[in-house]
N, C-alpha and C. Protein backbone atom coordinates (compact mmCIF):
# COMPACT_ATOMS: atom_id res chain seq x y z
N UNK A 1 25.42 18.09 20.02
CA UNK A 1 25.14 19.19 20.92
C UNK A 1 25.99 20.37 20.48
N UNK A 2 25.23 21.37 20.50
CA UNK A 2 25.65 22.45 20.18
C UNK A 2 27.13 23.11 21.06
N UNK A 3 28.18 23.57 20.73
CA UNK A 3 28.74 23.76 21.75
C UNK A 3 28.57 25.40 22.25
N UNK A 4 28.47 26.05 23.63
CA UNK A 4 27.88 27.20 24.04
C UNK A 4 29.65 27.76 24.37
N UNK A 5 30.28 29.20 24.14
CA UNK A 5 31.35 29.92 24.71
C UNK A 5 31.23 30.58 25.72
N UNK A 6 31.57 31.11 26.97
CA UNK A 6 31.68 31.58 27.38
C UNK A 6 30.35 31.33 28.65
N UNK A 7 30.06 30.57 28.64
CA UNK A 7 29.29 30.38 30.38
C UNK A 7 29.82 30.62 30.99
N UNK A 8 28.86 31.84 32.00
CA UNK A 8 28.96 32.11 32.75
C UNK A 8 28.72 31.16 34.14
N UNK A 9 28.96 31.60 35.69
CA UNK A 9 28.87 31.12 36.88
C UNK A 9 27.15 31.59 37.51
N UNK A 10 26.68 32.68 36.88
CA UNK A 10 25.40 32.61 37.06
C UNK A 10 24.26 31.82 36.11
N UNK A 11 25.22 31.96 35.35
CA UNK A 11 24.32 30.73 34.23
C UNK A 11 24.06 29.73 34.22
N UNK A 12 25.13 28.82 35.12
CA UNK A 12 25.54 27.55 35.60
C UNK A 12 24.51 27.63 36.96
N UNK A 13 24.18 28.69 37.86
CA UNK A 13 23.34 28.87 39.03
C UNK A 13 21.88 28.82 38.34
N UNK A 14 21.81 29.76 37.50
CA UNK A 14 20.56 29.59 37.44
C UNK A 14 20.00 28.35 36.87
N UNK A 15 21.00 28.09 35.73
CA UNK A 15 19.91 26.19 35.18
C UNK A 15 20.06 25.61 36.18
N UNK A 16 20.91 25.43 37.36
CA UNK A 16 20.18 24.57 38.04
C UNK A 16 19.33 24.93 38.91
N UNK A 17 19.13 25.86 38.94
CA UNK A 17 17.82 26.64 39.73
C UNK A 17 16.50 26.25 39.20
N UNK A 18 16.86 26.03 37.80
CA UNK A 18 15.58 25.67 37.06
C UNK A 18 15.43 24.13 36.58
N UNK A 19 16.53 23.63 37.50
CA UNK A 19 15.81 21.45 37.20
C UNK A 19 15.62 21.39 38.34
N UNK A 20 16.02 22.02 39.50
CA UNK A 20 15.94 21.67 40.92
C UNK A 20 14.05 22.29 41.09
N UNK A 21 14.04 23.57 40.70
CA UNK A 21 12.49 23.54 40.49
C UNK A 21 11.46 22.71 39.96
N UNK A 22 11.94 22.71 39.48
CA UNK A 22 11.42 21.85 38.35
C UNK A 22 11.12 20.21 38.96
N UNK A 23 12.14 19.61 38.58
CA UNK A 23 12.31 18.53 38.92
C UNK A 23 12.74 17.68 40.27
N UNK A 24 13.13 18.68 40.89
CA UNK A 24 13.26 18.43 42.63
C UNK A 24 14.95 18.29 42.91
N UNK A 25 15.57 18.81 43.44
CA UNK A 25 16.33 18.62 44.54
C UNK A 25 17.22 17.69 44.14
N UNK A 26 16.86 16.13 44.15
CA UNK A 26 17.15 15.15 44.39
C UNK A 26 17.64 14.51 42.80
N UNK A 27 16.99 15.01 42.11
CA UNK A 27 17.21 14.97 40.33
C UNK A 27 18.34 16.32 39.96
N UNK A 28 18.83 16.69 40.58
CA UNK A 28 19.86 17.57 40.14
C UNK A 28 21.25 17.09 39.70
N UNK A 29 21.77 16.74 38.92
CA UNK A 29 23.27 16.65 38.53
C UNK A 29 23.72 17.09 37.42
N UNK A 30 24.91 17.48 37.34
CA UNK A 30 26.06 18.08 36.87
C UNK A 30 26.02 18.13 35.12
N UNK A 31 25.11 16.54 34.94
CA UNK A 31 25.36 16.43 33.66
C UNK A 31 23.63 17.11 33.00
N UNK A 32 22.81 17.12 33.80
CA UNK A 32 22.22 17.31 33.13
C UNK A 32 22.11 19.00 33.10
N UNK A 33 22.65 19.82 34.08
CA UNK A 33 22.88 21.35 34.20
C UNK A 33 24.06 21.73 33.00
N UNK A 34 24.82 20.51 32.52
CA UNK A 34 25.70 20.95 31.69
C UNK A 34 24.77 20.94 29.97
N UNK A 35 23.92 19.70 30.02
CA UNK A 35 22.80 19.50 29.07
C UNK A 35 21.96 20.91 28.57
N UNK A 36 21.03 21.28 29.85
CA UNK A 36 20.80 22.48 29.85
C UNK A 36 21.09 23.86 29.03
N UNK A 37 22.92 23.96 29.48
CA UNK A 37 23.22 25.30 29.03
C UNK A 37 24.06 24.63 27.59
N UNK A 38 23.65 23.47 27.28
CA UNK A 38 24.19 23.27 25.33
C UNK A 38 26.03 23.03 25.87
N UNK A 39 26.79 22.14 26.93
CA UNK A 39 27.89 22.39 27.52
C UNK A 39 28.37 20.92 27.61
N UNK A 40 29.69 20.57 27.80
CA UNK A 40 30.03 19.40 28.34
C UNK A 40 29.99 19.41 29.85
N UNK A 41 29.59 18.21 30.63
CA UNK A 41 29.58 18.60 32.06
C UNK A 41 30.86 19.18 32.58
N UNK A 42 32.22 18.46 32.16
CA UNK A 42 33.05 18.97 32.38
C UNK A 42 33.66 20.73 32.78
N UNK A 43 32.96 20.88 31.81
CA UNK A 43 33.10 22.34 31.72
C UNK A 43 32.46 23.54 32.41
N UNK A 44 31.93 22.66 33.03
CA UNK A 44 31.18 23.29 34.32
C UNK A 44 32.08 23.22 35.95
N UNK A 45 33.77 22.49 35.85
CA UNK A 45 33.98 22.97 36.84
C UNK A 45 35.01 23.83 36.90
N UNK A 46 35.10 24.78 35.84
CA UNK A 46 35.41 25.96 36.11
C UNK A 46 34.46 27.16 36.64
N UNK A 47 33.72 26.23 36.88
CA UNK A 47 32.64 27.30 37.48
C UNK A 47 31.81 27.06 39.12
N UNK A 48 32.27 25.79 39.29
CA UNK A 48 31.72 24.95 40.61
C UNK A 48 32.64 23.93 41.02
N UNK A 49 32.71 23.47 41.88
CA UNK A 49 33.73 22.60 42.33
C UNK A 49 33.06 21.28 42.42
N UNK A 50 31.92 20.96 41.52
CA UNK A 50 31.44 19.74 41.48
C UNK A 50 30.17 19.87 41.58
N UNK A 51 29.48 18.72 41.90
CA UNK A 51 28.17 19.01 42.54
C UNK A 51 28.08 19.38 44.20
N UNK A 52 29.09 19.10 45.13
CA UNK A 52 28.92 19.71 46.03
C UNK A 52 28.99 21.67 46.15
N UNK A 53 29.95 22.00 44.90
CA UNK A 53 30.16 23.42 44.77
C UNK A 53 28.82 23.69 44.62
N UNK A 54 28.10 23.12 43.35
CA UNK A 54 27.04 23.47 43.02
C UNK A 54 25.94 23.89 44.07
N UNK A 55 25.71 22.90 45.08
CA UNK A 55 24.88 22.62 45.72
C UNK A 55 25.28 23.86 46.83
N UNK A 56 25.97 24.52 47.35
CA UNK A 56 26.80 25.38 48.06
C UNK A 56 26.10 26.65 47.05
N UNK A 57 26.33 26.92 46.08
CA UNK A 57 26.22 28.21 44.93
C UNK A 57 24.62 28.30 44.71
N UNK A 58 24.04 26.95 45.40
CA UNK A 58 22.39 26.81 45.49
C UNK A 58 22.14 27.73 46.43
N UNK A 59 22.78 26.70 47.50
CA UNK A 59 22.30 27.65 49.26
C UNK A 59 22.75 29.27 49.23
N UNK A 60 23.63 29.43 48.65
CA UNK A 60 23.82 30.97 48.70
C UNK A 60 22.86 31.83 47.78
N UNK A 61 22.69 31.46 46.90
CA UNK A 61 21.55 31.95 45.86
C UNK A 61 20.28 32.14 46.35
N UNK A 62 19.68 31.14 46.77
CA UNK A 62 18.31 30.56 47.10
C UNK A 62 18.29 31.55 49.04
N UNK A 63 19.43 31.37 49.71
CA UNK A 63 19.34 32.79 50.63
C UNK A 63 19.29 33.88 50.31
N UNK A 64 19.97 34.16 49.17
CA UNK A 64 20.04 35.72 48.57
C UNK A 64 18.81 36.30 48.33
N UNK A 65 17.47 35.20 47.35
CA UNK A 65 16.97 35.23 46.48
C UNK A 65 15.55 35.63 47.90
N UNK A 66 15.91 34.90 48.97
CA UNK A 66 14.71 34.49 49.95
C UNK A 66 15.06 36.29 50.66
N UNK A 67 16.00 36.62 50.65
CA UNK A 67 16.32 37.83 52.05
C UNK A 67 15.86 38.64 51.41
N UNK A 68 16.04 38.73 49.41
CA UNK A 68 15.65 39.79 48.58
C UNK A 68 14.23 39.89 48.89
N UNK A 69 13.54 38.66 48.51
CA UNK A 69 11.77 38.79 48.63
C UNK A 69 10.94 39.15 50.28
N UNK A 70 12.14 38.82 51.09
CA UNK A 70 11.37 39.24 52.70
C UNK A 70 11.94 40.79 53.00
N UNK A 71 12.92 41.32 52.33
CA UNK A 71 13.18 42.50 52.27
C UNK A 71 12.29 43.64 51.14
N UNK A 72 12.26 43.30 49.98
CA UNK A 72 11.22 43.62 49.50
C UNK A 72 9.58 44.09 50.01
N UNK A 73 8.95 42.93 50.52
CA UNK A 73 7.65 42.86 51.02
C UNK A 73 7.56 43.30 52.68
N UNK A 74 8.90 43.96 53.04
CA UNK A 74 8.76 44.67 54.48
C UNK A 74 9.38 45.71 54.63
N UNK A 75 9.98 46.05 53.50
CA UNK A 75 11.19 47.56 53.72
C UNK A 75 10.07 48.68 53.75
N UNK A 76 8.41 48.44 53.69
CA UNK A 76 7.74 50.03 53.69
C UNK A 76 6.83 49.45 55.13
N UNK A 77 7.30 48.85 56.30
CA UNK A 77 6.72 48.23 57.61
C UNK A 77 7.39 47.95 58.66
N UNK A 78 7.35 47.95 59.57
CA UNK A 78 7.93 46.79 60.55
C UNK A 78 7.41 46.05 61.65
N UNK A 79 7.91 45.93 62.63
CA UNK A 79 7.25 44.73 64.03
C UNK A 79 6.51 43.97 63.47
N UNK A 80 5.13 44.04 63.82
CA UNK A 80 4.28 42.70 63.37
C UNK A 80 4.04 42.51 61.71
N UNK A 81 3.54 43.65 61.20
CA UNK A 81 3.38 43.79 59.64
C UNK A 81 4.81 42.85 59.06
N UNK A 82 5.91 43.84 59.22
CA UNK A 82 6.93 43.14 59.18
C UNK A 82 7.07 41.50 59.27
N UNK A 83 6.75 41.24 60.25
CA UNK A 83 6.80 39.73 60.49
C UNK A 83 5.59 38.91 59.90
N UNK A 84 4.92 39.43 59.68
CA UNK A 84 3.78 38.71 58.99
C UNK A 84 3.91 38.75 57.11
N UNK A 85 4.67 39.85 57.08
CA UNK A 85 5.36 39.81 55.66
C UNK A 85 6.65 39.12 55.31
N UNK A 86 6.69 38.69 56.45
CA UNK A 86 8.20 37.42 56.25
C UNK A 86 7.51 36.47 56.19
N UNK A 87 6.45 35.95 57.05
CA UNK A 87 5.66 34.69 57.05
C UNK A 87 4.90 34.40 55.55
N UNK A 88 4.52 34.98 54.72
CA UNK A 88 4.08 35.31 53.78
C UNK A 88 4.61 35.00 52.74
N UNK A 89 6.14 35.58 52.82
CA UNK A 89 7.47 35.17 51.72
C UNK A 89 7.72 33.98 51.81
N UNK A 90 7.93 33.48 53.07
CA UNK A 90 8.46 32.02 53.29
C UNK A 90 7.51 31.25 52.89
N UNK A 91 6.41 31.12 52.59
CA UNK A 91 5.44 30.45 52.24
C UNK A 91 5.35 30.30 50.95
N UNK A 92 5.58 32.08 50.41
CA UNK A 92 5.62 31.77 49.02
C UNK A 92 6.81 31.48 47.86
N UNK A 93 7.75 31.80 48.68
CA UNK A 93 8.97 31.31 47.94
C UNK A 93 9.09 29.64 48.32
N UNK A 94 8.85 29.11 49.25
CA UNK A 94 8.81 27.94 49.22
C UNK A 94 7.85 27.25 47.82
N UNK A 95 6.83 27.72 47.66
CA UNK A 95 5.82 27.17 46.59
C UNK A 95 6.57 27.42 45.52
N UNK A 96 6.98 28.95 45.21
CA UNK A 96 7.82 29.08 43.86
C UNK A 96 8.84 28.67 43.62
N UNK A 97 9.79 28.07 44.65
CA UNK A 97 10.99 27.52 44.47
C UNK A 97 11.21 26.48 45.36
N UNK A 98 10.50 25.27 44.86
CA UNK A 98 10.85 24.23 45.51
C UNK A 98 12.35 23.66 45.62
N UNK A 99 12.90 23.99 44.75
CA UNK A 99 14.30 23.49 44.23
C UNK A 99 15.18 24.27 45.57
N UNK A 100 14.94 25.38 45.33
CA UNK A 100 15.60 26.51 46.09
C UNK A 100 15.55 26.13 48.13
N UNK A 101 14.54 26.17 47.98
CA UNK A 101 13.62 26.10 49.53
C UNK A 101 14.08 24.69 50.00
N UNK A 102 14.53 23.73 49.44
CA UNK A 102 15.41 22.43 50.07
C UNK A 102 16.27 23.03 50.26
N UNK A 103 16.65 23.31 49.18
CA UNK A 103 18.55 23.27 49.13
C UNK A 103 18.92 24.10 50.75
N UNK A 104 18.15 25.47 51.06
CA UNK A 104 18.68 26.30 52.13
C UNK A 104 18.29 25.81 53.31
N UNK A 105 17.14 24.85 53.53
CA UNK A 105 17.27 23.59 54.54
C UNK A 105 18.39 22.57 54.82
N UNK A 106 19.55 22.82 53.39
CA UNK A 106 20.11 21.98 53.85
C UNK A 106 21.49 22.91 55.47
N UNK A 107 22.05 21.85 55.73
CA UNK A 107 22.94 21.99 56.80
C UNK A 107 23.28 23.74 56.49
N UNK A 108 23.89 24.18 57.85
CA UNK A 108 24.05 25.79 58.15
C UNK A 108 25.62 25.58 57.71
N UNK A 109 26.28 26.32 57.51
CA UNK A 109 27.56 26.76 56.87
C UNK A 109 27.77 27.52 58.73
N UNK A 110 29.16 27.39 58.84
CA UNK A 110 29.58 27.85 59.83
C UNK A 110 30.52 29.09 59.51
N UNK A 111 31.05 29.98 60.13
CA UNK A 111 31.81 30.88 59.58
C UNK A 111 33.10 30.65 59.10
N UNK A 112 33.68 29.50 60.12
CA UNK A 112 35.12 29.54 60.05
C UNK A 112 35.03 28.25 58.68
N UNK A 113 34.14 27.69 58.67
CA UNK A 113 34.08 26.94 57.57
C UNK A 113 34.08 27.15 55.94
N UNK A 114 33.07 28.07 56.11
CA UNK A 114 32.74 28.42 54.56
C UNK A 114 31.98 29.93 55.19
N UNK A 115 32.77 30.75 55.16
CA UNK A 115 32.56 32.25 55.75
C UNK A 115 31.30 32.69 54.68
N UNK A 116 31.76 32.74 53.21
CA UNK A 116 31.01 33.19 51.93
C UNK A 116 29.50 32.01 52.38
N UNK A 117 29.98 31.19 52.54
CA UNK A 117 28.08 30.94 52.45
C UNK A 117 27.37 31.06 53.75
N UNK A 118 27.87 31.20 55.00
CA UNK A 118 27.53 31.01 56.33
C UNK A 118 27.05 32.80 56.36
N UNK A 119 28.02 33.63 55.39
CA UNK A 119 27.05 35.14 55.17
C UNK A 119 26.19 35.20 54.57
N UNK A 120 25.80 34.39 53.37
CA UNK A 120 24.55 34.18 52.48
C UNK A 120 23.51 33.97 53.11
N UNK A 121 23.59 32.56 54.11
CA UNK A 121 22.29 32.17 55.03
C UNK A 121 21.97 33.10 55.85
N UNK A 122 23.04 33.94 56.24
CA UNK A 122 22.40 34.85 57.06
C UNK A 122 22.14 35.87 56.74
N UNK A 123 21.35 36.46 55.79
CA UNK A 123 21.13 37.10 55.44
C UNK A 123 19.40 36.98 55.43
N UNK A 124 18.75 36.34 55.36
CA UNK A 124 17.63 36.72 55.71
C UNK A 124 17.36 36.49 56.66
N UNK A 125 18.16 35.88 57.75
CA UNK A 125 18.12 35.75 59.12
C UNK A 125 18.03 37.49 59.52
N UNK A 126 19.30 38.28 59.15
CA UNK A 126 19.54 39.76 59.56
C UNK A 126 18.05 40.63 59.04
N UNK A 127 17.27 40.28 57.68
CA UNK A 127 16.45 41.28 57.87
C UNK A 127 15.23 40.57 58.56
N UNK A 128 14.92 39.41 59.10
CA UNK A 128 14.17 39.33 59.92
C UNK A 128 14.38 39.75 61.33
N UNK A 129 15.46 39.81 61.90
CA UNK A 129 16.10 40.34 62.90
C UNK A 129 16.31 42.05 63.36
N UNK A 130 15.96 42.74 62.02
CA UNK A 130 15.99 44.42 61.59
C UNK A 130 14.26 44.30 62.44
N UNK A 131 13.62 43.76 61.52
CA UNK A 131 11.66 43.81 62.25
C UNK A 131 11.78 43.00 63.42
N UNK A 132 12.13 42.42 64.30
CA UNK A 132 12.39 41.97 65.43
C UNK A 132 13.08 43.44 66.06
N UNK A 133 13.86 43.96 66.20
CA UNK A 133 14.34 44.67 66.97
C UNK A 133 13.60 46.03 66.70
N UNK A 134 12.38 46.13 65.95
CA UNK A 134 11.77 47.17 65.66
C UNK A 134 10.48 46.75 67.00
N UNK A 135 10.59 45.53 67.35
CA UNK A 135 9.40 44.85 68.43
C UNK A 135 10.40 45.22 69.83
N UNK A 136 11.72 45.56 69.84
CA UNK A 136 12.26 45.76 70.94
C UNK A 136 13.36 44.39 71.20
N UNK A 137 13.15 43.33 70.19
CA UNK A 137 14.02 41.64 70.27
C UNK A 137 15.28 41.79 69.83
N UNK A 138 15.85 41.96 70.67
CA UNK A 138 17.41 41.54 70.27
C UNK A 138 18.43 40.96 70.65
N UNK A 139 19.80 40.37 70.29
CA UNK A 139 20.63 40.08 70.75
C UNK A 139 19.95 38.46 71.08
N UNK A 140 20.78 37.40 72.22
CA UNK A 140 20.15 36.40 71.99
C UNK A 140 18.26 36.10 72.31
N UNK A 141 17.49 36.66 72.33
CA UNK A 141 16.29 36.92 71.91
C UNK A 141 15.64 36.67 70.93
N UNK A 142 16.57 37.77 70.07
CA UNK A 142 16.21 37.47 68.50
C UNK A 142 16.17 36.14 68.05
N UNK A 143 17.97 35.35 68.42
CA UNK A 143 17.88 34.58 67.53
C UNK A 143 17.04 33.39 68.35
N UNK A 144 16.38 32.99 69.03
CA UNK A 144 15.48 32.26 69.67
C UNK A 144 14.29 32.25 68.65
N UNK A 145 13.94 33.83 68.09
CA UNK A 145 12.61 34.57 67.96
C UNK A 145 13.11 33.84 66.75
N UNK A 146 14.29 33.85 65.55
CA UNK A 146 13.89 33.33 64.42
C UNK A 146 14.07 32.26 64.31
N UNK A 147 14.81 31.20 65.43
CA UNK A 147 14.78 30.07 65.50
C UNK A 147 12.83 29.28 65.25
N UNK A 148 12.55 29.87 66.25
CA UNK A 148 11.10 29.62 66.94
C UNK A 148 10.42 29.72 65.64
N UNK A 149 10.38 30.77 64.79
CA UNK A 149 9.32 31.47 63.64
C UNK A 149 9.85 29.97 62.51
N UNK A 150 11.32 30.37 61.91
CA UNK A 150 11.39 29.56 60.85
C UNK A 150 11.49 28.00 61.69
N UNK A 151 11.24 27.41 62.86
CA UNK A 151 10.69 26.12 62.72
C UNK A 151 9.44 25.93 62.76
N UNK A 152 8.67 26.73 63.12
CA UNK A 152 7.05 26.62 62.61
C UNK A 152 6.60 27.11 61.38
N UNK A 153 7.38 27.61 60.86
CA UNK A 153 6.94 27.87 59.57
C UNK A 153 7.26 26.60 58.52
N UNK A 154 8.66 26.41 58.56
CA UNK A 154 9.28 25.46 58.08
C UNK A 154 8.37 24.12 58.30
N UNK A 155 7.77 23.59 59.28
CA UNK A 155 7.18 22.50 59.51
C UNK A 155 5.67 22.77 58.95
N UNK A 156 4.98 23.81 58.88
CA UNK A 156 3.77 23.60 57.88
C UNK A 156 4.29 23.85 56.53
N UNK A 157 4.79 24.75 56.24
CA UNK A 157 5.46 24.60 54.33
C UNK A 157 5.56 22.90 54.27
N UNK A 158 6.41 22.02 55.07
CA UNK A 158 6.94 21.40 54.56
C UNK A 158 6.12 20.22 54.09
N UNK A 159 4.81 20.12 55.45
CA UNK A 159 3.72 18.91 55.50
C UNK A 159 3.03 19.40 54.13
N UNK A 160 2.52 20.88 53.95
CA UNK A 160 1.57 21.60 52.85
C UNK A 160 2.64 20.49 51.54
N UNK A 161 3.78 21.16 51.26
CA UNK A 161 4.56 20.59 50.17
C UNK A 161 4.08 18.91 49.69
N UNK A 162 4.15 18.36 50.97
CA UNK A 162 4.29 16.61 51.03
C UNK A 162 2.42 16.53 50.63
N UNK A 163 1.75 17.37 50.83
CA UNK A 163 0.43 16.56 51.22
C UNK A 163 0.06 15.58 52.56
N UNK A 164 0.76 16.87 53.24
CA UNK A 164 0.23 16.78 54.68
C UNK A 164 -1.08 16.98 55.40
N UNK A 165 -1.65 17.38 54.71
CA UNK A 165 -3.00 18.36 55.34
C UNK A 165 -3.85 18.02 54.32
N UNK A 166 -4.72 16.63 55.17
CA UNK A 166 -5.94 16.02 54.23
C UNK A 166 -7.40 16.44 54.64
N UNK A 167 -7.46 17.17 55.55
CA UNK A 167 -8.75 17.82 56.23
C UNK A 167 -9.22 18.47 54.99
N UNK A 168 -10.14 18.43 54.38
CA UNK A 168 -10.64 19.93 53.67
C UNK A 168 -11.05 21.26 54.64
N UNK A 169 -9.67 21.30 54.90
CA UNK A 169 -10.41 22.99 55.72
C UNK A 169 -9.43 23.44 54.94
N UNK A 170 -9.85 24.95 55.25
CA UNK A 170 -8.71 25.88 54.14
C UNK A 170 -7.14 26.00 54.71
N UNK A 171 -6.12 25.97 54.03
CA UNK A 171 -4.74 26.12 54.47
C UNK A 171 -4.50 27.15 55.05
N UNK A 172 -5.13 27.93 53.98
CA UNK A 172 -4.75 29.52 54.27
C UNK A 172 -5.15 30.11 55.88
N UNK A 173 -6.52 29.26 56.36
CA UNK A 173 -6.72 29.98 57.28
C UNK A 173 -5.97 29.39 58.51
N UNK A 174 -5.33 27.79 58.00
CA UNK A 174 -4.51 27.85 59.67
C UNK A 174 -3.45 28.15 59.48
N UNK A 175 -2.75 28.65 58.44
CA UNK A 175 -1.37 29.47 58.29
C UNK A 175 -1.57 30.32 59.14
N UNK A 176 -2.62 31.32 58.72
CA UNK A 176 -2.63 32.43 59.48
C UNK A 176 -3.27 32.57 61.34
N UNK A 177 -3.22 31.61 61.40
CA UNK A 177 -3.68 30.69 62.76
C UNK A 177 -2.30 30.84 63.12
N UNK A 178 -0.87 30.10 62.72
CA UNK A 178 0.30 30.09 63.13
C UNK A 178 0.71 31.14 63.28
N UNK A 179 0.72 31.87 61.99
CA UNK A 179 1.46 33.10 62.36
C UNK A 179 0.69 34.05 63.34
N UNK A 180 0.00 34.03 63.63
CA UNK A 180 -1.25 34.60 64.49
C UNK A 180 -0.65 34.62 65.92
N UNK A 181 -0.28 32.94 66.14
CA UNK A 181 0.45 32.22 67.00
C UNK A 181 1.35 32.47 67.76
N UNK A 182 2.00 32.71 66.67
CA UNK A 182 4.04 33.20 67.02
C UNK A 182 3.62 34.51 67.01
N UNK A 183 2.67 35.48 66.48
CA UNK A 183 3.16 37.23 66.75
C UNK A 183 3.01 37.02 68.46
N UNK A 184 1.94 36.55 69.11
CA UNK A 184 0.98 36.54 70.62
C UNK A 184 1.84 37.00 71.06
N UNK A 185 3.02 36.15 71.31
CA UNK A 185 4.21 36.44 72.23
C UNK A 185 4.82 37.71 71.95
N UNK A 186 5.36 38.14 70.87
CA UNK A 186 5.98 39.39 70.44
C UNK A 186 5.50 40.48 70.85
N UNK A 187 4.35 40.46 70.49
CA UNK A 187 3.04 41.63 71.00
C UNK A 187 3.05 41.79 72.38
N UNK A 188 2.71 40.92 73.08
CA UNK A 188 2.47 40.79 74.55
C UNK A 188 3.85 41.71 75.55
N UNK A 189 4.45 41.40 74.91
CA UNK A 189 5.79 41.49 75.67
C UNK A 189 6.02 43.03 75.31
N UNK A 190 5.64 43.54 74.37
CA UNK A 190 6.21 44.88 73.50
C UNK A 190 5.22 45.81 73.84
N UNK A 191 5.10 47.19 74.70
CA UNK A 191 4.47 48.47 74.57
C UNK A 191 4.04 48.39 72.93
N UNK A 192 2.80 48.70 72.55
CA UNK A 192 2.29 49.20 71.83
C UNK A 192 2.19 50.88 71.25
N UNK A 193 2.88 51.04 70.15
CA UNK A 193 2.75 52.68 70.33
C UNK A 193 2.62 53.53 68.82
């Protein structure tokens, strides 16, 4: 094996961004992310504190990566558009990054715990919460409103993923059945203007 100088900590993020895609979640370790970048595994924990670091440098990434694409596809909208362009992302970053889309399912980081990643996750929590308070939702409201959204969303991504949904009817159209679902309430409640 070739030996590689100077790896970087995003370099070390991203190959495993790309076996966890790839190969799932559950097939991720140390040696083969060290394989990857031409490295001894070893030498990868100057850059992670193991595979639990790793798995931590996932969830922060894979939030970063998710707040970038729901910020993106709503910074020229808001209220419902908005929210229907988060529903949209989450759907599709889940498909494009399977690797990713576990990992930030896994357990919430608390502040006093791990401050740096408990700000990562929340971060696409905050710009779904920006188009929520553009509907008038805020404060504990909101976080009900994204509780409510990302567990119904989260629970069809996740059956779609598994091969949940053996009906031949189209996916697409009871996605948009859900999200259809969850705006009712938002709308209802909110002057129109």
């Amino acid at each position: 094996m070739a030996r590689k100088v100077g790896v970087s900590r995003e370099q070390v993020v991203a190959a495993a961004v790309a076996i966890a895609d790839r190969d799932g979640l559950a097939a991720l370790t140390l040696t083969d992310v060290a394989r990857e970048l031409g490295i001894r595994a070893p030498s990868l924990y100057a850059h992670v504190d193991g595979l639990p670091g790793l798995l931590r440098a996932l969830q922060a990434h894979g939030a970063h990566v998710l707040a970038e694409a729901i910020r993106d596809a709503s910074d020229a909208t808001d209220g419902v558009d908005a929210m229907r362009a988060f529903a949209r992302v989450y759907r599709q970053f889940a498909r494009e990054h399977p690797g990713l889309y576990e990992v930030i399912q896994q357990h919430a980081a608390s502040p006093d715990d791990d401050p740096v990643l408990a700000a990562a996750l929340g971060e696409p929590v905050a710009v779904v919460a920006r188009a929520l308070a553009s509907l008038g939702i805020d404060g504990d409201d909101a976080v009900h409103t994204v509780r409510i959204w990302r567990a119904a969303l989260h629970g069809f991504v996740d059956l779609e993923r598994r091969g949940g949904f053996a009906i031949p009817l189209a996916l697409d159209d009871t996605y948009a059945r859900l999200v259809d679902s969850l705006l009712t309430p938002l709308t209802s409640v909110t002057p129109q203007g």
